[in-house]
PDB file of N, CA and C in Angstrom:
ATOM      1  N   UNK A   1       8.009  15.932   1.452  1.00  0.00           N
ATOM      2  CA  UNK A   1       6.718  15.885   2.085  1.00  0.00           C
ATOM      3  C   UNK A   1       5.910  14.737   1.480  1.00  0.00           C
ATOM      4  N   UNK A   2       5.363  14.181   2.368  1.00  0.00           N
ATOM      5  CA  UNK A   2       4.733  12.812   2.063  1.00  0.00           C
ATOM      6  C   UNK A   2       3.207  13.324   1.519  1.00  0.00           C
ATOM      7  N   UNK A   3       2.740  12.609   0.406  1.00  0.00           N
ATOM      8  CA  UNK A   3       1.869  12.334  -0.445  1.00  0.00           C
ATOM      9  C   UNK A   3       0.934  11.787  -0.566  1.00  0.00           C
ATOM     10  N   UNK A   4      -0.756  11.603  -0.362  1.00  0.00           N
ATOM     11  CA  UNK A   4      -1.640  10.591  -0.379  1.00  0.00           C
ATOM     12  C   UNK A   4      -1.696  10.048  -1.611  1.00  0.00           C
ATOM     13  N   UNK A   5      -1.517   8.547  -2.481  1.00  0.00           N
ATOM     14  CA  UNK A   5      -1.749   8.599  -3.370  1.00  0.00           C
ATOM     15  C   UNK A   5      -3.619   7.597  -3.344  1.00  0.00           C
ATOM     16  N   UNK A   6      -3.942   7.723  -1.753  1.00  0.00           N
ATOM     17  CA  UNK A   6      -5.033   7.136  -2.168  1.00  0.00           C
ATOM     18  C   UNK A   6      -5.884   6.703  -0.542  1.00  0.00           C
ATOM     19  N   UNK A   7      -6.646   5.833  -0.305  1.00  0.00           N
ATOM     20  CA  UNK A   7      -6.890   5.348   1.368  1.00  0.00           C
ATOM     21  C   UNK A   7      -7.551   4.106   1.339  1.00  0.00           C
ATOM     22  N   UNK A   8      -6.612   3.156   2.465  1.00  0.00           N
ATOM     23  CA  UNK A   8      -7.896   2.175   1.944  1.00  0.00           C
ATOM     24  C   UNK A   8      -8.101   1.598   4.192  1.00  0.00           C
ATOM     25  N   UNK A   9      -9.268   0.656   3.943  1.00  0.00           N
ATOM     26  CA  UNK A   9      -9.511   0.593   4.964  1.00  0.00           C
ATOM     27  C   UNK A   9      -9.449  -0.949   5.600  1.00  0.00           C
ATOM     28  N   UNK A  10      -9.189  -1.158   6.704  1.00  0.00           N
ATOM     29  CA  UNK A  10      -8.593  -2.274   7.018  1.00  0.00           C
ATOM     30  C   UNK A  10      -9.541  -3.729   6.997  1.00  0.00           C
ATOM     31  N   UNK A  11      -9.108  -4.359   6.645  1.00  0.00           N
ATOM     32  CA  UNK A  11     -10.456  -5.592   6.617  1.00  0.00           C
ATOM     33  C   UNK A  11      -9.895  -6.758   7.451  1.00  0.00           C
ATOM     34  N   UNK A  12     -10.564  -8.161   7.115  1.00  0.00           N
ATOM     35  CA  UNK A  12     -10.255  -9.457   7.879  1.00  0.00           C
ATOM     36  C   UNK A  12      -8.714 -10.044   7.452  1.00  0.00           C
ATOM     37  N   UNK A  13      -8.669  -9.799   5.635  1.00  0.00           N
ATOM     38  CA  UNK A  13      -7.757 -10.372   5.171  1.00  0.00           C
ATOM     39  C   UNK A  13      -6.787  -9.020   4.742  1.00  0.00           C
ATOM     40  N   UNK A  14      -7.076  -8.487   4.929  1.00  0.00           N
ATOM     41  CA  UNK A  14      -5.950  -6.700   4.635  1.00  0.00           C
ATOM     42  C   UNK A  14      -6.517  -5.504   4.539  1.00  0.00           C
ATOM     43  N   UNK A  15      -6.646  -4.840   3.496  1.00  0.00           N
ATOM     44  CA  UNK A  15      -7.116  -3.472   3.529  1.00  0.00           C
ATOM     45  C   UNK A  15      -7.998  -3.573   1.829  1.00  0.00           C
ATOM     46  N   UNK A  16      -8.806  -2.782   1.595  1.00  0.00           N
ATOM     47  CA  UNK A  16      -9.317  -2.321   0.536  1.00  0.00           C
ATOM     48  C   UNK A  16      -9.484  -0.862   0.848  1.00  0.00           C
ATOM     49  N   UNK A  17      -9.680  -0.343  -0.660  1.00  0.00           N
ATOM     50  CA  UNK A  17      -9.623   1.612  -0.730  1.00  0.00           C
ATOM     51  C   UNK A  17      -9.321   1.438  -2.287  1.00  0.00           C
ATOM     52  N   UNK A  18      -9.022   2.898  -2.868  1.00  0.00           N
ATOM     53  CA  UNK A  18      -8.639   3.243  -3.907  1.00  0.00           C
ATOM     54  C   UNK A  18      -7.103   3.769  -3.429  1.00  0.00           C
ATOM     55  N   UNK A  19      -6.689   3.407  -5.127  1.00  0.00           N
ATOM     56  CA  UNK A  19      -5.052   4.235  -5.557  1.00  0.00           C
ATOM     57  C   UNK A  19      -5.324   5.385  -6.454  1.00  0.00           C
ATOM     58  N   UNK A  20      -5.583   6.236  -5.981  1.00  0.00           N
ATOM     59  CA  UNK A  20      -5.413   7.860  -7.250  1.00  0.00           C
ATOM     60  C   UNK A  20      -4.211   8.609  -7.735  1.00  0.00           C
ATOM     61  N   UNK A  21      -4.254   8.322  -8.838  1.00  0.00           N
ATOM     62  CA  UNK A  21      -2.635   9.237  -8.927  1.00  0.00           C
ATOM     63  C   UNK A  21      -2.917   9.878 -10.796  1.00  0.00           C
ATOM     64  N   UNK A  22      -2.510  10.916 -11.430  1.00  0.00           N
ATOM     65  CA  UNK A  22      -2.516  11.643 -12.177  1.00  0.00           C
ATOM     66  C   UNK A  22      -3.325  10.761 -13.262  1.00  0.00           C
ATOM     67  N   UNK A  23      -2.922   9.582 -13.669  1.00  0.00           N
ATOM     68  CA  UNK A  23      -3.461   8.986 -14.465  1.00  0.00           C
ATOM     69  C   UNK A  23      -4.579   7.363 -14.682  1.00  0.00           C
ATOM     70  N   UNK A  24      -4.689   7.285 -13.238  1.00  0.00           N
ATOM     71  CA  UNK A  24      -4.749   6.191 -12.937  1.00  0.00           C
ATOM     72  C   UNK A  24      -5.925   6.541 -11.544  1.00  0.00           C
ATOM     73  N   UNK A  25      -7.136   5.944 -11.673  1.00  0.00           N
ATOM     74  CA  UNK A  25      -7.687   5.803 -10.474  1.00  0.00           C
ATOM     75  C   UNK A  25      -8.391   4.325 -10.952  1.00  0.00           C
ATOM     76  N   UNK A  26      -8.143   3.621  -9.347  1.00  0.00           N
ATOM     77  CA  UNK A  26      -8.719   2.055  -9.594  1.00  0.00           C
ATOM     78  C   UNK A  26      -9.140   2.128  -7.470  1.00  0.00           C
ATOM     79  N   UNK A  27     -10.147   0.884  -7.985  1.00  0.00           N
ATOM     80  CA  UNK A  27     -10.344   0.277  -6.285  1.00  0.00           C
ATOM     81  C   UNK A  27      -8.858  -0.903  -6.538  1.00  0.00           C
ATOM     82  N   UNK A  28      -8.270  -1.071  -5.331  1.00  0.00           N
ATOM     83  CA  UNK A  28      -7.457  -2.204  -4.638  1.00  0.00           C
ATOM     84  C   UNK A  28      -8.017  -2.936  -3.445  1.00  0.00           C
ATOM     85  N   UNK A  29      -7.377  -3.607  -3.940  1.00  0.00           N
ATOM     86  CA  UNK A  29      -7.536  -5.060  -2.577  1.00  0.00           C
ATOM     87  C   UNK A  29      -5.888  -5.231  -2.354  1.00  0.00           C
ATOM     88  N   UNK A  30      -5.538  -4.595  -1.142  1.00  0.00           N
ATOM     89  CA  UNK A  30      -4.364  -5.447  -0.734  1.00  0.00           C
ATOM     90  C   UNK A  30      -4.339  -6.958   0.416  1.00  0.00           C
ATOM     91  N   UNK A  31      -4.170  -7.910  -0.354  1.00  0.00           N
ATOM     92  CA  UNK A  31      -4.584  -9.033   0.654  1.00  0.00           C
ATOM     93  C   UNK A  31      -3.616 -10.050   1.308  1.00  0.00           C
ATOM     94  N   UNK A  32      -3.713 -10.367   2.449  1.00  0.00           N
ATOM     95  CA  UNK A  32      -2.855 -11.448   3.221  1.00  0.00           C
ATOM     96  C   UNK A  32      -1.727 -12.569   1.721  1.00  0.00           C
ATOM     97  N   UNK A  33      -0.389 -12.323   1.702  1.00  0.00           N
ATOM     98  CA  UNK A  33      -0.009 -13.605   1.069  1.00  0.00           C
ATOM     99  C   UNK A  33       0.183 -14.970   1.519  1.00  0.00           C
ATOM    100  N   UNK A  34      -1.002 -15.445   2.015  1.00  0.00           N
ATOM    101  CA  UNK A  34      -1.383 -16.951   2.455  1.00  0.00           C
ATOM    102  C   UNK A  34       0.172 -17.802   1.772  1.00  0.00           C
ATOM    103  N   UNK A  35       0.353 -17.696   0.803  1.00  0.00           N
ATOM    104  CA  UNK A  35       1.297 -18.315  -0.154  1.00  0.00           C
ATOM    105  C   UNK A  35       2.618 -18.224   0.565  1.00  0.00           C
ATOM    106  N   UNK A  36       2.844 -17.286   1.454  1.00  0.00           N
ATOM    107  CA  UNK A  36       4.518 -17.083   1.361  1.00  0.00           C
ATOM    108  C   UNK A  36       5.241 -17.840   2.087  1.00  0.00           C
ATOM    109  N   UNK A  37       6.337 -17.867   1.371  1.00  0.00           N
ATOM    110  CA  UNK A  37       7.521 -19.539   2.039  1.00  0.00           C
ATOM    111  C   UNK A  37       9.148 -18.825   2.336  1.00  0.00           C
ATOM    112  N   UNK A  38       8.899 -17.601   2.159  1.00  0.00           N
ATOM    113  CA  UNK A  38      10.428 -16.855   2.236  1.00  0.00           C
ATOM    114  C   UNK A  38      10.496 -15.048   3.029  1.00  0.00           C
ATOM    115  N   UNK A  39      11.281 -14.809   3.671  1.00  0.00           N
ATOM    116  CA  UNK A  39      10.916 -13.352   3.754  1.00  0.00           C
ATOM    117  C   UNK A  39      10.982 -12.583   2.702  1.00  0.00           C
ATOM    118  N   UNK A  40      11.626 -12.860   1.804  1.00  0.00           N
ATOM    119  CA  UNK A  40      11.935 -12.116  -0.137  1.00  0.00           C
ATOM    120  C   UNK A  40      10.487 -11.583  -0.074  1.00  0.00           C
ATOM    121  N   UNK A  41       9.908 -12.739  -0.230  1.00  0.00           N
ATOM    122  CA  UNK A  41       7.957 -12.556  -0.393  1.00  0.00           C
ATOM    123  C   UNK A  41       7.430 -11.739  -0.243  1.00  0.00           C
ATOM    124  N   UNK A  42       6.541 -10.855  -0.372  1.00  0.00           N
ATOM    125  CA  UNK A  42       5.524  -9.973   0.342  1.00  0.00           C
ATOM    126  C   UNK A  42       5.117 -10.887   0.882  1.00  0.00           C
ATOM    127  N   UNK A  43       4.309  -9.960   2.120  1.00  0.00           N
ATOM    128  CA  UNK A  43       3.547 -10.422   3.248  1.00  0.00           C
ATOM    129  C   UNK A  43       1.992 -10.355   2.752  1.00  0.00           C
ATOM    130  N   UNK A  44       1.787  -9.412   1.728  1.00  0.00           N
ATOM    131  CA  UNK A  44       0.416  -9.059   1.163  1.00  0.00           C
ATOM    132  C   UNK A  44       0.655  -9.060  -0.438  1.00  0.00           C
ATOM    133  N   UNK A  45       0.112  -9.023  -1.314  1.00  0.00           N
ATOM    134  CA  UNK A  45      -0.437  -9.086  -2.661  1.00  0.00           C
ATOM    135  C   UNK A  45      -1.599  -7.331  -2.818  1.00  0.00           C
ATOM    136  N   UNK A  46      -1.075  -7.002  -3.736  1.00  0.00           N
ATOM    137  CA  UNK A  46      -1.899  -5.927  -4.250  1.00  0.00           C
ATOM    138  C   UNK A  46      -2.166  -5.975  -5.339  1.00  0.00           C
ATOM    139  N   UNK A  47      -3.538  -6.060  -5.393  1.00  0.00           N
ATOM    140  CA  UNK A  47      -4.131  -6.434  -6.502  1.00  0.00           C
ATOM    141  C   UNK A  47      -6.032  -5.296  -7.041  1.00  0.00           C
ATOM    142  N   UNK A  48      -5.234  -4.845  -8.428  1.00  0.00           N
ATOM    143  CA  UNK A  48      -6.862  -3.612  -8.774  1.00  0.00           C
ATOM    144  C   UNK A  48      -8.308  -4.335  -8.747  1.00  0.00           C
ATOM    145  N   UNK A  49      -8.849  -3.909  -8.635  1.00  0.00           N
ATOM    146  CA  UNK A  49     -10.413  -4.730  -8.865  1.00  0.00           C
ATOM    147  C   UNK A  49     -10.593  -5.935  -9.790  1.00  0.00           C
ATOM    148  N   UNK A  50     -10.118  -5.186 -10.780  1.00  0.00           N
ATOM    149  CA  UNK A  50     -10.434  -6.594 -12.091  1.00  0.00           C
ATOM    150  C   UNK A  50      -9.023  -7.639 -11.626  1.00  0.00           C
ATOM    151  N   UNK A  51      -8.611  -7.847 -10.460  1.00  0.00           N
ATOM    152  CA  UNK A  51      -7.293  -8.705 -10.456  1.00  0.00           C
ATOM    153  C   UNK A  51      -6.313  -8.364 -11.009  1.00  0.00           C
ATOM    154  N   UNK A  52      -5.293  -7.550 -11.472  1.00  0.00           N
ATOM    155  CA  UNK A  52      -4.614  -7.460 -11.919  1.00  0.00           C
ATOM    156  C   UNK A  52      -3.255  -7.319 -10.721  1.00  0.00           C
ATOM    157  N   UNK A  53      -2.636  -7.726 -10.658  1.00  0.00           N
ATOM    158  CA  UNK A  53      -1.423  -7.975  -9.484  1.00  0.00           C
ATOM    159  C   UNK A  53      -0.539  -6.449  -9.762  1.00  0.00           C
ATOM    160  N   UNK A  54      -0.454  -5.711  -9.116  1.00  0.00           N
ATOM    161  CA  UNK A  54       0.067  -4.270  -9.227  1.00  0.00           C
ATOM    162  C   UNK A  54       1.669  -3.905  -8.010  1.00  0.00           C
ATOM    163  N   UNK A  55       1.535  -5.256  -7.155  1.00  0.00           N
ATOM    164  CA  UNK A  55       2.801  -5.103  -6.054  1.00  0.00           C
ATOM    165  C   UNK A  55       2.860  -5.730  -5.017  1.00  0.00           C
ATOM    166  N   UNK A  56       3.138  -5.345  -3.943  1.00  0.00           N
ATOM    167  CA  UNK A  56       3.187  -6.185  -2.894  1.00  0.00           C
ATOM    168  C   UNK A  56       3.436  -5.387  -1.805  1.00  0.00           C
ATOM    169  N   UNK A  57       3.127  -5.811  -0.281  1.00  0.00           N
ATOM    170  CA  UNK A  57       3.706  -4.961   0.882  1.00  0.00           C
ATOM    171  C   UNK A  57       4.162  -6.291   1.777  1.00  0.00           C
ATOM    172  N   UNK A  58       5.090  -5.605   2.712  1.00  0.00           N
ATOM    173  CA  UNK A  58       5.970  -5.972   3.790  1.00  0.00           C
ATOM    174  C   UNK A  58       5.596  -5.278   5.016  1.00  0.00           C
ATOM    175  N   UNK A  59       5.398  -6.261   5.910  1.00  0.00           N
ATOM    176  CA  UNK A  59       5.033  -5.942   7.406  1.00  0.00           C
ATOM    177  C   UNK A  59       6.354  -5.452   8.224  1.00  0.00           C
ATOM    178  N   UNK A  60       6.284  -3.682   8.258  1.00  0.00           N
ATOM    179  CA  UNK A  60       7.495  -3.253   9.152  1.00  0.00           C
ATOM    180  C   UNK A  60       7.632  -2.717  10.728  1.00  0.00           C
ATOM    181  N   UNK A  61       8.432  -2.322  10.976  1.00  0.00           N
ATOM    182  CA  UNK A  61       8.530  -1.613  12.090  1.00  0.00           C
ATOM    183  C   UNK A  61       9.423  -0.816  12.220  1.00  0.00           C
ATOM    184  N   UNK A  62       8.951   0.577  12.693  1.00  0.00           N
ATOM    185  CA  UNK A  62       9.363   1.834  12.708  1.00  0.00           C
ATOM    186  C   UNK A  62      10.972   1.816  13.510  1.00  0.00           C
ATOM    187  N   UNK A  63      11.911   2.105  12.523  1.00  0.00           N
ATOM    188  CA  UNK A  63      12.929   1.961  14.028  1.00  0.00           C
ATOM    189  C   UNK A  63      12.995   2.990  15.343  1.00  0.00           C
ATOM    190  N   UNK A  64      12.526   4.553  15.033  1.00  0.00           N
ATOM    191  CA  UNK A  64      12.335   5.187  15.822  1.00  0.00           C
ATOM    192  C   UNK A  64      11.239   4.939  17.107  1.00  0.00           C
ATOM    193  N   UNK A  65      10.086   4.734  16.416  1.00  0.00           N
ATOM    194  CA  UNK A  65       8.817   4.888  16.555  1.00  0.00           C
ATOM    195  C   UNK A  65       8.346   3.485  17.720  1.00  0.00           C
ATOM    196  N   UNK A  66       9.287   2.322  16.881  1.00  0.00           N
ATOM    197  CA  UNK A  66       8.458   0.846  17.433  1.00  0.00           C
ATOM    198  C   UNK A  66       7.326   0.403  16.548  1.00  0.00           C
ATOM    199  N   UNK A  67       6.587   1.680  15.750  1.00  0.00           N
ATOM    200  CA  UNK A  67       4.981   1.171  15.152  1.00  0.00           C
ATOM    201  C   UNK A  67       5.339   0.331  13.904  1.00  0.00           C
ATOM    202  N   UNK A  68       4.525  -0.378  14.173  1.00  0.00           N
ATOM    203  CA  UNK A  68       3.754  -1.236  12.839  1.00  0.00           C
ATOM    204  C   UNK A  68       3.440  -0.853  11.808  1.00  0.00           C
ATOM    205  N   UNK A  69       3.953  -1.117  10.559  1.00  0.00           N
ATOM    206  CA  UNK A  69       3.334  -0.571   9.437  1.00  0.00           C
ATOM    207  C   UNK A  69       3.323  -1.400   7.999  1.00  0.00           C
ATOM    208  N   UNK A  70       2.931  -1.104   7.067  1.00  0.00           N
ATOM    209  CA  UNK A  70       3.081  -1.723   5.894  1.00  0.00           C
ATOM    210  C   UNK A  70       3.811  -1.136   4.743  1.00  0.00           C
ATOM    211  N   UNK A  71       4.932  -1.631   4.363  1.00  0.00           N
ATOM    212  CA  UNK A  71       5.766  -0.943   3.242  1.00  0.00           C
ATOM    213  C   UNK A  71       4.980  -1.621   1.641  1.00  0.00           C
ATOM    214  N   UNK A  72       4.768  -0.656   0.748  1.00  0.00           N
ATOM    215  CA  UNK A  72       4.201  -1.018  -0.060  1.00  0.00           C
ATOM    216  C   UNK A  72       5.226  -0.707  -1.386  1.00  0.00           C
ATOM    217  N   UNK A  73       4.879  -1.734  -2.428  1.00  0.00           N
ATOM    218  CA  UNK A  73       6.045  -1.376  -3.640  1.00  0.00           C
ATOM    219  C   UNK A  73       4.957  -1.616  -4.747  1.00  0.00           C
ATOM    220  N   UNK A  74       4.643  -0.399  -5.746  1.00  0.00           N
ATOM    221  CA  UNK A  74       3.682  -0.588  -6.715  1.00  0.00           C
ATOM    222  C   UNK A  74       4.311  -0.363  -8.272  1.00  0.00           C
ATOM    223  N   UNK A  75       4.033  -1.247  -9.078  1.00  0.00           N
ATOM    224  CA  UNK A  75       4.157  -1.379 -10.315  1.00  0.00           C
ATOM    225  C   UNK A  75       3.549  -1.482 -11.901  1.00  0.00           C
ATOM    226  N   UNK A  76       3.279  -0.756 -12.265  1.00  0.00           N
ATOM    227  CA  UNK A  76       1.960  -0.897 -13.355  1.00  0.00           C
ATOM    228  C   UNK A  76       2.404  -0.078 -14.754  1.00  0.00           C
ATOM    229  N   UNK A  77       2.316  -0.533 -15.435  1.00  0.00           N
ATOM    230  CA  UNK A  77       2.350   0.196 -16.713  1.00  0.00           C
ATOM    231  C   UNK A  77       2.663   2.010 -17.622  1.00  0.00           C
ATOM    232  N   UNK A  78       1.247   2.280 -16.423  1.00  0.00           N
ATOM    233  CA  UNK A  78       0.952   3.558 -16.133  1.00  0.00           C
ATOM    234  C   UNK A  78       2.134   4.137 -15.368  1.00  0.00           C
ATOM    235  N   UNK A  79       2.904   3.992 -14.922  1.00  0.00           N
ATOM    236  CA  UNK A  79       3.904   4.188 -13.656  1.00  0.00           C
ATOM    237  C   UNK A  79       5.141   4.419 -14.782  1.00  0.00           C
ATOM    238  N   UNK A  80       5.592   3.866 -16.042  1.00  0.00           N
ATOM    239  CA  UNK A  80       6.902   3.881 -16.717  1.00  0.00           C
ATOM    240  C   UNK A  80       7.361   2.523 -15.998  1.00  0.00           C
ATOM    241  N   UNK A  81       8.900   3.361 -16.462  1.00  0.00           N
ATOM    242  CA  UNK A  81       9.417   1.916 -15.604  1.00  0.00           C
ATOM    243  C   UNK A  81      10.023   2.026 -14.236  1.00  0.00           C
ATOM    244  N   UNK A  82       9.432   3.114 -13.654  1.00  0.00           N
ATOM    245  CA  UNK A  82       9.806   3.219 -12.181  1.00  0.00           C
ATOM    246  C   UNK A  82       8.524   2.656 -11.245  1.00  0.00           C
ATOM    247  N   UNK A  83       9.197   2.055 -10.028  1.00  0.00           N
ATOM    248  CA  UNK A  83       8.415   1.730  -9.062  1.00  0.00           C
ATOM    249  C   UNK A  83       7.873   2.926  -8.360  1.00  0.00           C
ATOM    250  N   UNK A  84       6.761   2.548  -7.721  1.00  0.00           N
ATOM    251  CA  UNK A  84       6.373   3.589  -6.458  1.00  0.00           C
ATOM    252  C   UNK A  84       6.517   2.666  -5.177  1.00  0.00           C
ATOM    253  N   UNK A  85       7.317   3.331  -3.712  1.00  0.00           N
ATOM    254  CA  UNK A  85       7.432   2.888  -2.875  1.00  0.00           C
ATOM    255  C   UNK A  85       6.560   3.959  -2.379  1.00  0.00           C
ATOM    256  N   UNK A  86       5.806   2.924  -1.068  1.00  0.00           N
ATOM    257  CA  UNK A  86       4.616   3.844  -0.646  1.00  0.00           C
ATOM    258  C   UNK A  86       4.507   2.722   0.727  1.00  0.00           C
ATOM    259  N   UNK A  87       4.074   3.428   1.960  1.00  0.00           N
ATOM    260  CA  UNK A  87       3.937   3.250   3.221  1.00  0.00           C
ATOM    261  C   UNK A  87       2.532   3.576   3.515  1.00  0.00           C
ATOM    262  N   UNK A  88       1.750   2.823   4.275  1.00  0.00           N
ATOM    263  CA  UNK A  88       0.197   2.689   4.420  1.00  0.00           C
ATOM    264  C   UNK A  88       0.331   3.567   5.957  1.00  0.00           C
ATOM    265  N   UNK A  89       0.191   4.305   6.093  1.00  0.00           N
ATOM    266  CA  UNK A  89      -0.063   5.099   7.439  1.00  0.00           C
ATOM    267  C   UNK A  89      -1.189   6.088   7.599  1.00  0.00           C
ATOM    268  N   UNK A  90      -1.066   6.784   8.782  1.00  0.00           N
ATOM    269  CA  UNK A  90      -2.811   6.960   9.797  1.00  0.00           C
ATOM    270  C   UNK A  90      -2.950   8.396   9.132  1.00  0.00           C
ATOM    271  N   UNK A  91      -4.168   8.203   7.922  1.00  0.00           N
ATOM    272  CA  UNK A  91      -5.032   9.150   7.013  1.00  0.00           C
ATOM    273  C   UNK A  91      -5.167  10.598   7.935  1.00  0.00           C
ATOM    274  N   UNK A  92      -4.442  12.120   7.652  1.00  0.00           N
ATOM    275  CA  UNK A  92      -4.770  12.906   8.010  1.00  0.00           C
ATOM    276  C   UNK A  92      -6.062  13.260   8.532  1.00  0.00           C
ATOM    277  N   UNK A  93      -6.237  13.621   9.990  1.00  0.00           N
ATOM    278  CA  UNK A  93      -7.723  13.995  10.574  1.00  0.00           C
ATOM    279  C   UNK A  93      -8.314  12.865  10.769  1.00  0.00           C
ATOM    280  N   UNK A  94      -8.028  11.561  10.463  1.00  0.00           N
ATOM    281  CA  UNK A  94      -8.792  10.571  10.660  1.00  0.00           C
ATOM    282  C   UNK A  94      -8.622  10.110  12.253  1.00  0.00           C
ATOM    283  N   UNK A  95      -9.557   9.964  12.708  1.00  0.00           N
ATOM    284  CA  UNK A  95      -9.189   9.335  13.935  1.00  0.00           C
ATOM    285  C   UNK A  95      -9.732   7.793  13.960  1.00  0.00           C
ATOM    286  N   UNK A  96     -10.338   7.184  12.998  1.00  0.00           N
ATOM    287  CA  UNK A  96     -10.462   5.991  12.889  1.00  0.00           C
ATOM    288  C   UNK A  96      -8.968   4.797  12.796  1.00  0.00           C
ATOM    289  N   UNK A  97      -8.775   4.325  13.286  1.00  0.00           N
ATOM    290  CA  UNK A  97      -7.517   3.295  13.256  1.00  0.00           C
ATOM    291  C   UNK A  97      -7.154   2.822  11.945  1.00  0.00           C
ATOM    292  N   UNK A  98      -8.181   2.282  11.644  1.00  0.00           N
ATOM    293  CA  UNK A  98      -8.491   1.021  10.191  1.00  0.00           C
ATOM    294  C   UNK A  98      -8.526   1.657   9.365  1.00  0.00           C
ATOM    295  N   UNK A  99      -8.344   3.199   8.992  1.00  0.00           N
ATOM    296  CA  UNK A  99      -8.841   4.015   7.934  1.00  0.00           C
ATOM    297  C   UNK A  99      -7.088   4.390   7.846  1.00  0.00           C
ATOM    298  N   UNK A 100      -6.566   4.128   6.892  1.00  0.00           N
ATOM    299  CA  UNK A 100      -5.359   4.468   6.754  1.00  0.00           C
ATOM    300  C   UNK A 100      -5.129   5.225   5.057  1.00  0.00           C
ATOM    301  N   UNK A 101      -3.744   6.125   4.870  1.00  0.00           N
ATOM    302  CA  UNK A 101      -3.419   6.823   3.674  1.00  0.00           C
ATOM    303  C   UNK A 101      -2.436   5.690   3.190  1.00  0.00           C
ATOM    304  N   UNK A 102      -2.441   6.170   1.958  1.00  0.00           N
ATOM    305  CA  UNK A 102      -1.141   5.579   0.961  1.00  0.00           C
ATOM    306  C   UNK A 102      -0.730   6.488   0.894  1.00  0.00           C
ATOM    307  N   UNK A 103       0.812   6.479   1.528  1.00  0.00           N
ATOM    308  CA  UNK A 103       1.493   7.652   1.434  1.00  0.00           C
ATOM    309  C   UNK A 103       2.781   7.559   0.876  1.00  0.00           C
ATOM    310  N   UNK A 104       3.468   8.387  -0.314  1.00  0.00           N
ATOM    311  CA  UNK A 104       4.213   8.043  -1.127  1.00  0.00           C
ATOM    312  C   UNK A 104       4.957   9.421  -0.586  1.00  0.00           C
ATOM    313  N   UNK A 105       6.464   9.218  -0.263  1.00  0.00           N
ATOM    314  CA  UNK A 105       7.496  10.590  -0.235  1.00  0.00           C
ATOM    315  C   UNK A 105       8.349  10.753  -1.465  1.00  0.00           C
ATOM    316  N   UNK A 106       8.174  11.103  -2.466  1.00  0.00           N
ATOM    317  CA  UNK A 106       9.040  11.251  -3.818  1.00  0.00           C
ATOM    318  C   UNK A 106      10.235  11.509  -3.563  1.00  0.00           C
ATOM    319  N   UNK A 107      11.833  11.292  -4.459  1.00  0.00           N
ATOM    320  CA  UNK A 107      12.699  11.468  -3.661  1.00  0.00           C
ATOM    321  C   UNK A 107      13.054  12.510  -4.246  1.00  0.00           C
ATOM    322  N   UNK A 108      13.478  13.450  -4.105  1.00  0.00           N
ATOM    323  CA  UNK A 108      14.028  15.099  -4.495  1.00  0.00           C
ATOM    324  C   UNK A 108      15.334  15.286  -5.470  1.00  0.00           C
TER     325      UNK A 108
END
């Protein structure tokens, strides 16, 4: 069962919101990677308030579905040495578009 670890909301250049998770609450900026020259690349940069570079997302598409989405891969200190893979999708009850969850499925 999929997980909020947080919500952020859609802007000009990506999304801003917070990441909450057991030990760790910060504002993010996930923003456009203007920079990128390869598909390897993220498509976006995630980065905490004070700048600190925490991961990156990839612009996907659902193979079932067709939808659009953003695959997110987060990395920080606080985390050990495992990644969090996390998918930006449409915030429970929200009916706003631009208002999206960070949603993390742990693997069992």
């Amino acid at each position: 069962m999929a997980q909020a670890l947080g919500y952020v909301t859609k802007t000009d250049t990506g999304f801003e919101g917070t990441l909450a998770t057991m030990s760790l609450k910060k504002r993010i900026n996930i923003v456009e990677n203007t920079a990128k020259e390869t598909d390897a690349q993220p498509d976006f940069r995630v980065y905490t308030e004070d700048r600190v570079e925490i991961g990156g997302g990839w612009n996907r598409v659902g193979r079932n579905s067709g939808n659009a989405y953003v695959s997110l891969t987060l990395s920080a200190p606080e985390f050990g040495p495992q990644r969090i893979y996390a998918n930006l999708g449409r915030a429970a009850g929200q009916d706003d578009p631009d208002c999206l969850a960070i949603l993390w499925n742990p693997v069992s």
